[in-house]
N, C-alpha and C. Protein backbone atom coordinates (compact mmCIF):
# COMPACT_ATOMS: atom_id res chain seq x y z
N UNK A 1 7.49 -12.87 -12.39
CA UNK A 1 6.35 -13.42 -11.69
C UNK A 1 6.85 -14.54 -10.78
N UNK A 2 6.73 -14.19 -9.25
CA UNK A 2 6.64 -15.66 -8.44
C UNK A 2 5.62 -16.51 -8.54
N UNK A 3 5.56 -17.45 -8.31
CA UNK A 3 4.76 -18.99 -7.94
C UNK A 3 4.55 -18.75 -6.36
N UNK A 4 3.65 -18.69 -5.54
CA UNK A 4 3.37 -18.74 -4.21
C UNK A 4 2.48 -20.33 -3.99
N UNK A 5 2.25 -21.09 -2.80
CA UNK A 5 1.66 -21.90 -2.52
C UNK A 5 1.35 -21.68 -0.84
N UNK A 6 0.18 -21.80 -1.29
CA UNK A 6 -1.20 -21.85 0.15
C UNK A 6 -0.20 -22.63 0.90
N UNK A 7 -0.32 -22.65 2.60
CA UNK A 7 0.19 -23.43 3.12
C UNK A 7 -0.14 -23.12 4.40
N UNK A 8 -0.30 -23.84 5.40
CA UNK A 8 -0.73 -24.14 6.55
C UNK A 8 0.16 -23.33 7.93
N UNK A 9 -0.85 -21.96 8.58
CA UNK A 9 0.14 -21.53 9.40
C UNK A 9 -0.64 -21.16 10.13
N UNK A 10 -0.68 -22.63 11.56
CA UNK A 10 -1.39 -22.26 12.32
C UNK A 10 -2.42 -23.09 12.05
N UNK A 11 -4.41 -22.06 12.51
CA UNK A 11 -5.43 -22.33 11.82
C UNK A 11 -5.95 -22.49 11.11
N UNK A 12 -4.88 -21.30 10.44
CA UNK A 12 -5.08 -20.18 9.31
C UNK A 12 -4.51 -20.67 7.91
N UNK A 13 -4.35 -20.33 6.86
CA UNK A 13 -4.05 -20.71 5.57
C UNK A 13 -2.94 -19.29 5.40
N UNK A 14 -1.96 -19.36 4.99
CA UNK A 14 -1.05 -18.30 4.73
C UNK A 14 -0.08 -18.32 2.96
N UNK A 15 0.54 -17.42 2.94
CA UNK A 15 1.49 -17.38 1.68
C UNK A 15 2.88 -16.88 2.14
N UNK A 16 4.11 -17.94 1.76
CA UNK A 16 5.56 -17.37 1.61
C UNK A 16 5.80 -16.36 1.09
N UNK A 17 6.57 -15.17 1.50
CA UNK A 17 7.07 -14.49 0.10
C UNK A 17 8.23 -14.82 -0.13
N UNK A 18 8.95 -14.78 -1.48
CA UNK A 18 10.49 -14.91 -1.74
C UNK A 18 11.03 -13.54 -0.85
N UNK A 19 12.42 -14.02 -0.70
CA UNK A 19 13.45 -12.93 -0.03
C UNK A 19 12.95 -11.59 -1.26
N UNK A 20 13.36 -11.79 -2.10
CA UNK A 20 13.21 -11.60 -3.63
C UNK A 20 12.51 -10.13 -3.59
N UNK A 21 11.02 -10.62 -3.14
CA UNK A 21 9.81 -9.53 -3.45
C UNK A 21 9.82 -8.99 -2.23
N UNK A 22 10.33 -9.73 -0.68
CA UNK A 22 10.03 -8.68 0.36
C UNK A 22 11.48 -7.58 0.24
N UNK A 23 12.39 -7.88 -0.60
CA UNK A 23 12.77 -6.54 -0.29
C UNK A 23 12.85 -5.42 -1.44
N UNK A 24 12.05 -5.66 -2.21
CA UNK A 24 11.45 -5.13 -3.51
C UNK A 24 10.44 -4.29 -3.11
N UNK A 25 9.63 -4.86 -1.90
CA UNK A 25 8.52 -4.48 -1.51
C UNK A 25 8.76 -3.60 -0.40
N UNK A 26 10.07 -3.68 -0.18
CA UNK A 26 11.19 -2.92 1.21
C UNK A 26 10.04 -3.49 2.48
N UNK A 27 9.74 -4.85 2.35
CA UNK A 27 9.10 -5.11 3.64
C UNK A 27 9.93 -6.25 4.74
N UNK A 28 9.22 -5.64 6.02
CA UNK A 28 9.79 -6.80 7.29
C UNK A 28 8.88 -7.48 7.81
N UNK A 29 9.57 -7.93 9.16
CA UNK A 29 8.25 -8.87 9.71
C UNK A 29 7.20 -8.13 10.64
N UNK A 30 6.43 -8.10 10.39
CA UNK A 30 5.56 -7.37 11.01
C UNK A 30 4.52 -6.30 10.20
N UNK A 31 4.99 -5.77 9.11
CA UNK A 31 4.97 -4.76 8.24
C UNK A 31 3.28 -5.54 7.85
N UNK A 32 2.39 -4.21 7.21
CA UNK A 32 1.17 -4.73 6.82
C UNK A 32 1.06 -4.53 4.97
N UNK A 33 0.11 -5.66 4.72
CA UNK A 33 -0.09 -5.84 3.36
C UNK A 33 -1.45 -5.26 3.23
N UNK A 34 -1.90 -4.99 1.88
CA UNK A 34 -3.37 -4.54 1.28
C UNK A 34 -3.74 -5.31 0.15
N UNK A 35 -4.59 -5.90 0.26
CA UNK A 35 -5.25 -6.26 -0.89
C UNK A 35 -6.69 -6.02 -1.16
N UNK A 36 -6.19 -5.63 -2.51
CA UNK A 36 -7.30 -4.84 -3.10
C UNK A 36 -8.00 -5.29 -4.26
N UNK A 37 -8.73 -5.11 -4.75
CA UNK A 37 -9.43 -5.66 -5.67
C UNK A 37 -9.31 -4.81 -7.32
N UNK A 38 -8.85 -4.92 -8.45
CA UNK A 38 -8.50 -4.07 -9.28
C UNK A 38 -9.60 -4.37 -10.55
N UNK A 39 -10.26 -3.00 -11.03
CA UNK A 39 -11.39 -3.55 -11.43
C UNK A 39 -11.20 -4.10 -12.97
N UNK A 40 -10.33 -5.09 -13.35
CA UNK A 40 -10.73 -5.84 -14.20
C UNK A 40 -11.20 -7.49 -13.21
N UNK A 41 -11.06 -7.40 -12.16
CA UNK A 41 -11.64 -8.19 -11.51
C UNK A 41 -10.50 -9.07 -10.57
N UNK A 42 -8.54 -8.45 -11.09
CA UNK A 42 -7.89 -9.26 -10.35
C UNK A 42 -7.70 -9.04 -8.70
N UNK A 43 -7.05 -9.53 -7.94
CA UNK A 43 -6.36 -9.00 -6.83
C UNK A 43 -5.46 -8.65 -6.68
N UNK A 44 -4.77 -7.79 -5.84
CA UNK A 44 -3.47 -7.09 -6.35
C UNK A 44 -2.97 -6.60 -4.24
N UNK A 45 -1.64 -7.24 -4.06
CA UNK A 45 -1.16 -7.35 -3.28
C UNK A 45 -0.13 -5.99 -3.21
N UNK A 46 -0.08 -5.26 -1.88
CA UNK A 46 0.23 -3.94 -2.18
C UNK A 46 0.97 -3.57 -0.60
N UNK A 47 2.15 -2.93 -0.28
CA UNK A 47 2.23 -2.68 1.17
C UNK A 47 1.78 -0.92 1.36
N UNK A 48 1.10 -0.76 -0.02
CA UNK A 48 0.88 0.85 0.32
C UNK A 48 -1.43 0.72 0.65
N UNK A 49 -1.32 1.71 1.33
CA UNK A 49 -2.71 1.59 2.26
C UNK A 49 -3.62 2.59 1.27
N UNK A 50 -4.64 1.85 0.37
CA UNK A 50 -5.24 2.80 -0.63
C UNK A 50 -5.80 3.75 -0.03
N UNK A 51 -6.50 3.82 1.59
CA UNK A 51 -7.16 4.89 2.03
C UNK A 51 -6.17 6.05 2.00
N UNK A 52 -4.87 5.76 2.74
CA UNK A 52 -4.34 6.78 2.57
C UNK A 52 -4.25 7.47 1.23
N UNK A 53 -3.43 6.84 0.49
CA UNK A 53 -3.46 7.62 -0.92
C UNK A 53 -4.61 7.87 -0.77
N UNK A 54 -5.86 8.39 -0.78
CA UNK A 54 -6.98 8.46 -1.01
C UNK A 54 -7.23 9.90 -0.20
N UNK A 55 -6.55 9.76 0.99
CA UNK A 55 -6.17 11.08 1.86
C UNK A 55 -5.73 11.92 1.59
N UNK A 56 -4.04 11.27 0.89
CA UNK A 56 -2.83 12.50 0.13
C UNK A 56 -3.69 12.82 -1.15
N UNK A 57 -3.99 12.14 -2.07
CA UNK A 57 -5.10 13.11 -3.07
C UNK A 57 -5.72 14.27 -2.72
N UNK A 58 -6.49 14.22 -1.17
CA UNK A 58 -7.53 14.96 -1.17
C UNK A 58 -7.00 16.65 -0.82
N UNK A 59 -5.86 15.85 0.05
CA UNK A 59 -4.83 16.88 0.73
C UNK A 59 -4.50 17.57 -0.24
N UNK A 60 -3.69 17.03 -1.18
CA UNK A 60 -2.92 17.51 -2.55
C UNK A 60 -3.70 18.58 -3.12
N UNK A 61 -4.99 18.21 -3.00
CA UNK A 61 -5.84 19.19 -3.66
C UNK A 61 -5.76 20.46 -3.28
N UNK A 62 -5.99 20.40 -1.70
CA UNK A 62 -6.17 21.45 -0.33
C UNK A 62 -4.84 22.37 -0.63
N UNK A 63 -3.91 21.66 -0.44
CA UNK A 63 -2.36 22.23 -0.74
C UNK A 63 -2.20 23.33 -2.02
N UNK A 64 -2.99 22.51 -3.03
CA UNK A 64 -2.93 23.41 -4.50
C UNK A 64 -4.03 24.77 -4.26
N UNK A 65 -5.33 24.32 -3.10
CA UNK A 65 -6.51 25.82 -3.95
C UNK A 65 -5.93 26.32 -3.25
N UNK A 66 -5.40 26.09 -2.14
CA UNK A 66 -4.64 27.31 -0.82
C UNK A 66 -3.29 27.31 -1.10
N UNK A 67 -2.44 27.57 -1.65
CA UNK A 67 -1.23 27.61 -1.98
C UNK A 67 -0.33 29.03 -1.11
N UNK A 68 -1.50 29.90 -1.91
CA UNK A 68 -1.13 31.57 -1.43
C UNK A 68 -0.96 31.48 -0.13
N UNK A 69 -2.09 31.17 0.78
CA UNK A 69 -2.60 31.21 1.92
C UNK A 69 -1.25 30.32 2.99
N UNK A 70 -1.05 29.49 2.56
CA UNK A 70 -0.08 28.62 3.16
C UNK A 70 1.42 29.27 3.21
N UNK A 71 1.48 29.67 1.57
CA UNK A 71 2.97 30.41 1.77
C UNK A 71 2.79 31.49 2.74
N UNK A 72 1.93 32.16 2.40
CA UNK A 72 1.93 33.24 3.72
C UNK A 72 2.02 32.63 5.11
N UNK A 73 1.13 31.87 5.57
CA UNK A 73 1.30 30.98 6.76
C UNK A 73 3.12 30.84 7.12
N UNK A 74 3.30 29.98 6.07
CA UNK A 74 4.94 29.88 6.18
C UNK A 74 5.69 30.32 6.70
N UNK A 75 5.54 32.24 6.04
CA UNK A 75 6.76 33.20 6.93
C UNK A 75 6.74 33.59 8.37
């Protein structure tokens, strides 16, 4: 677990990350974060985009009832 502290960037109120977690997190500068809300009520800091996953699920699905259909596509 890191320790982060609020700190002044800009207008705005921001957070450091350690070297540590951005490359844990395989992130750079520029790269986007998600935060999400996890329902025991915490927040949870994430560089993966829940809509998407939310997409590849649906896809995943599509991929599995059409399977046949696709391999055929394939050849």
């Amino acid at each position: 677990m890191a320790q982060l502290k609020v700190r002044q960037v800009g207008n705005s109120l921001g957070v450091v990350l350690p070297k540590e977690t951005l490359a844990r997190l395989n992130l750079r500068e520029g790269d986007a974060l998600y935060l999400t809300e996890a329902p025991d009520g915490s927040m949870r800091i994430t560089p993966y985009d829940p809509e998407f996953e939310s997409q590849m699920r649906i896809a995943r699905e599509g991929m599995a009832k059409f399977r046949n259909t696709l391999r055929e596509l394939a050849k």
